[in-house]
Protein backbone atom coordinates (compact mmCIF):
# COMPACT_ATOMS: atom_id res chain seq x y z
CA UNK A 1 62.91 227.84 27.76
CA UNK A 2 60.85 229.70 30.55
CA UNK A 3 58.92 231.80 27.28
CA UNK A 4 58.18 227.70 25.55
CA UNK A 5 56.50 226.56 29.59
CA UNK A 6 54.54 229.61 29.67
CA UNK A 7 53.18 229.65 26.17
CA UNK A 8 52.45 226.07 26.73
CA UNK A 9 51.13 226.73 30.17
CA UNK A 10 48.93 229.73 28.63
CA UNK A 11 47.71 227.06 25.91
CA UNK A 12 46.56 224.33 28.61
CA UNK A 13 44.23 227.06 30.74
CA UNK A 14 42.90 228.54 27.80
CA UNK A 15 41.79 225.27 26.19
CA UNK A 16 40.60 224.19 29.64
CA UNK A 17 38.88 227.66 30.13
CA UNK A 18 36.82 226.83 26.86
CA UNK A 19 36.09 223.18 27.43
CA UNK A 20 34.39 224.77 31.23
CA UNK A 21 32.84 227.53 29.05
CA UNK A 22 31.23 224.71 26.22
CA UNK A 23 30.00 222.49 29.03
CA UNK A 24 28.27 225.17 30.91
CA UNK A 25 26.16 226.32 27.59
CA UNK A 26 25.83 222.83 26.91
CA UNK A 27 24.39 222.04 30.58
CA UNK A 28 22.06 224.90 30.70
CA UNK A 29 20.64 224.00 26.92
CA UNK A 30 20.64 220.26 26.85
CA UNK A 31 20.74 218.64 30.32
CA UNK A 32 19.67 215.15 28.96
CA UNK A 33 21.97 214.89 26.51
CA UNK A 34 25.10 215.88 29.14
CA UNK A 35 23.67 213.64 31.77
CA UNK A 36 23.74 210.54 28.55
CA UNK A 37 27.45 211.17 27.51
CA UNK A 38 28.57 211.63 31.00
CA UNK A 39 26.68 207.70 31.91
CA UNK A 40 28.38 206.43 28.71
CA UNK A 41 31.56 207.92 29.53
CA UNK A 42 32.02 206.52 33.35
CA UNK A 43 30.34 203.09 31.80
CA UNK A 44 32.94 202.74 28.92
CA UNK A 45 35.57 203.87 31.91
CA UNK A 46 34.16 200.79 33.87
CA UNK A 47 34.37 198.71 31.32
CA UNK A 48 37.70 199.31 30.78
CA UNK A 49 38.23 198.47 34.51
CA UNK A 50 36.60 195.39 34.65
CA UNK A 51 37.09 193.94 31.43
CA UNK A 52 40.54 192.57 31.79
CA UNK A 53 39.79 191.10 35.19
CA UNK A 54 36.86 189.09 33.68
CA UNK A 55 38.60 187.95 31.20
CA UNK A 56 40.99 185.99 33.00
CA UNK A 57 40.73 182.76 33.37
CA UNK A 58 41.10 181.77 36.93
CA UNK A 59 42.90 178.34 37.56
CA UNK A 60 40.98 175.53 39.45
CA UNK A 61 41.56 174.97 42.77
CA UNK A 62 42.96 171.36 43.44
CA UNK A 63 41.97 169.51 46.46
CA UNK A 64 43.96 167.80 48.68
CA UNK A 65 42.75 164.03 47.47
CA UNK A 66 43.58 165.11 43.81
CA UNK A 67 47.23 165.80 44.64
CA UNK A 68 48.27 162.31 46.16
CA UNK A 69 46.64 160.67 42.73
CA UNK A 70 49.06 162.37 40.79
CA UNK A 71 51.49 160.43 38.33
CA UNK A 72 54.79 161.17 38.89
CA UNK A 73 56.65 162.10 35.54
CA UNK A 74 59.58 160.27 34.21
CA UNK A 75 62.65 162.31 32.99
CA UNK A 76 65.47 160.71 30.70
CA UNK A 77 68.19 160.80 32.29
CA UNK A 78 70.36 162.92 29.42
CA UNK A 79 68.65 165.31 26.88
CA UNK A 80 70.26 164.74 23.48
CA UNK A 81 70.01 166.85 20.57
CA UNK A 82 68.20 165.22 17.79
CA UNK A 83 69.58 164.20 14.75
CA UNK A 84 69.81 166.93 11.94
CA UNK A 85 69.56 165.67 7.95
CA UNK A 86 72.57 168.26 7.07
CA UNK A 87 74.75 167.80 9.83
CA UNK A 88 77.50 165.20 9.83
CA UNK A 89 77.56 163.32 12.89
CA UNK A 90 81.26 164.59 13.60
CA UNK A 91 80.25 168.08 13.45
CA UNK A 92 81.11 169.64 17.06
CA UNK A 93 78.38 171.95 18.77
CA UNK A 94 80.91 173.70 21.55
CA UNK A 95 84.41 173.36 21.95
CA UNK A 96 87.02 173.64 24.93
CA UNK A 97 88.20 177.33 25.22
CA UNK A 98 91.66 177.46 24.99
CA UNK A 99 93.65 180.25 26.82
CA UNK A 100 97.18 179.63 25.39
CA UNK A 101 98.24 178.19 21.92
CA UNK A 102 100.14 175.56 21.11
CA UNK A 103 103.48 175.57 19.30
CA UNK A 104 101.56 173.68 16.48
CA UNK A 105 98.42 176.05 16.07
CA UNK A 106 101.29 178.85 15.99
CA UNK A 107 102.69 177.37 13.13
CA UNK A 108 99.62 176.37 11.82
CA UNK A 109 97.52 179.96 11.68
CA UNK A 110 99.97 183.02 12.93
CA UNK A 111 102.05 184.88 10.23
CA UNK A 112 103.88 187.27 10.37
CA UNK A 113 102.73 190.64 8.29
CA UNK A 114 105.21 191.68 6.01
CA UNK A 115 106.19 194.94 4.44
CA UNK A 116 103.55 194.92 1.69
CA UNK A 117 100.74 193.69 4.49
CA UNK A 118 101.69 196.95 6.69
CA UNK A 119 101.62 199.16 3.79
CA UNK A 120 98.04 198.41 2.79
CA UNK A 121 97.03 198.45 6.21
CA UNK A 122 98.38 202.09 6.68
CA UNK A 123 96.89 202.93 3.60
CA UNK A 124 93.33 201.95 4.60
CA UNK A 125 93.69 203.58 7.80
CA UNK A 126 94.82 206.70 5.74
CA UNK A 127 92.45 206.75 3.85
CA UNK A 128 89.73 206.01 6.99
CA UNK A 129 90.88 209.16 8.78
CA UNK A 130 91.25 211.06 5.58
CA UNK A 131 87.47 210.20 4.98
CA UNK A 132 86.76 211.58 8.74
CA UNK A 133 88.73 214.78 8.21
CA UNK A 134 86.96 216.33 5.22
CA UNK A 135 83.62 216.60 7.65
CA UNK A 136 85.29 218.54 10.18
CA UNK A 137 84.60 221.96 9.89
């Protein structure tokens, strides 16, 4: 790990060493054209700056007379849902949680697994950790 920070270390000051090394020969052949691309680069960096806080639109300031002319909004009193074409009118949007069930929803949804029920059940879960088993080395 210590041999990956220093190569990448050694790879930052060398590239930094060069980009000195260009702009020197570049400054001492071509002044002008340093002096240009630095102006457009601290411009563009401006821009970028300022641009957002331009462009955003500043809400008006209201003055005291405008408030007390105001219309005061009307609420209904209860927001209904509006009608849908494909829903029956007795369809029910939320329903009371219940924490206990009755005798009749016992009888009405519970049964109990039988023999054959268990067996298939142990078979898929066989079959599950048989399926995890051949990947472990």
């Amino acid at each position: 790990m210590n041999q990956l920070l220093e190569k990448i270390k050694l790879w930052i000051l060398g590239a930094y060493d060069k980009t000195v090394d260009f702009c020197r020969e570049k400054w001492e052949e071509q002044r002008l054209i340093c002096i240009a691309v630095l102006a457009l680069v601290l411009l563009i960096i401006l821009l970028l700056i300022l641009l957002p806080s331009l462009s955003v639109e500043k809400p008006e300031k209201v003055k005291a007379s405008q408030t007390d002319s105001v219309a005061e909004i009307e609420m209904e009193p209860f927001l209904s849902i509006p009608s849908e074409p494909y829903i029956e009118d007795d369809y029910v949007y939320t329903r009371d949680k219940v924490t206990r069930w009755s005798e009749s929803a016992v009888n009405e949804w519970f049964s109990e697994p039988d023999e054959e029920m268990l067996d298939e059940l142990k078979k898929a879960n066989d079959k599950l950790i048989d399926d995890m088993m051949e990947v472990v080395p």
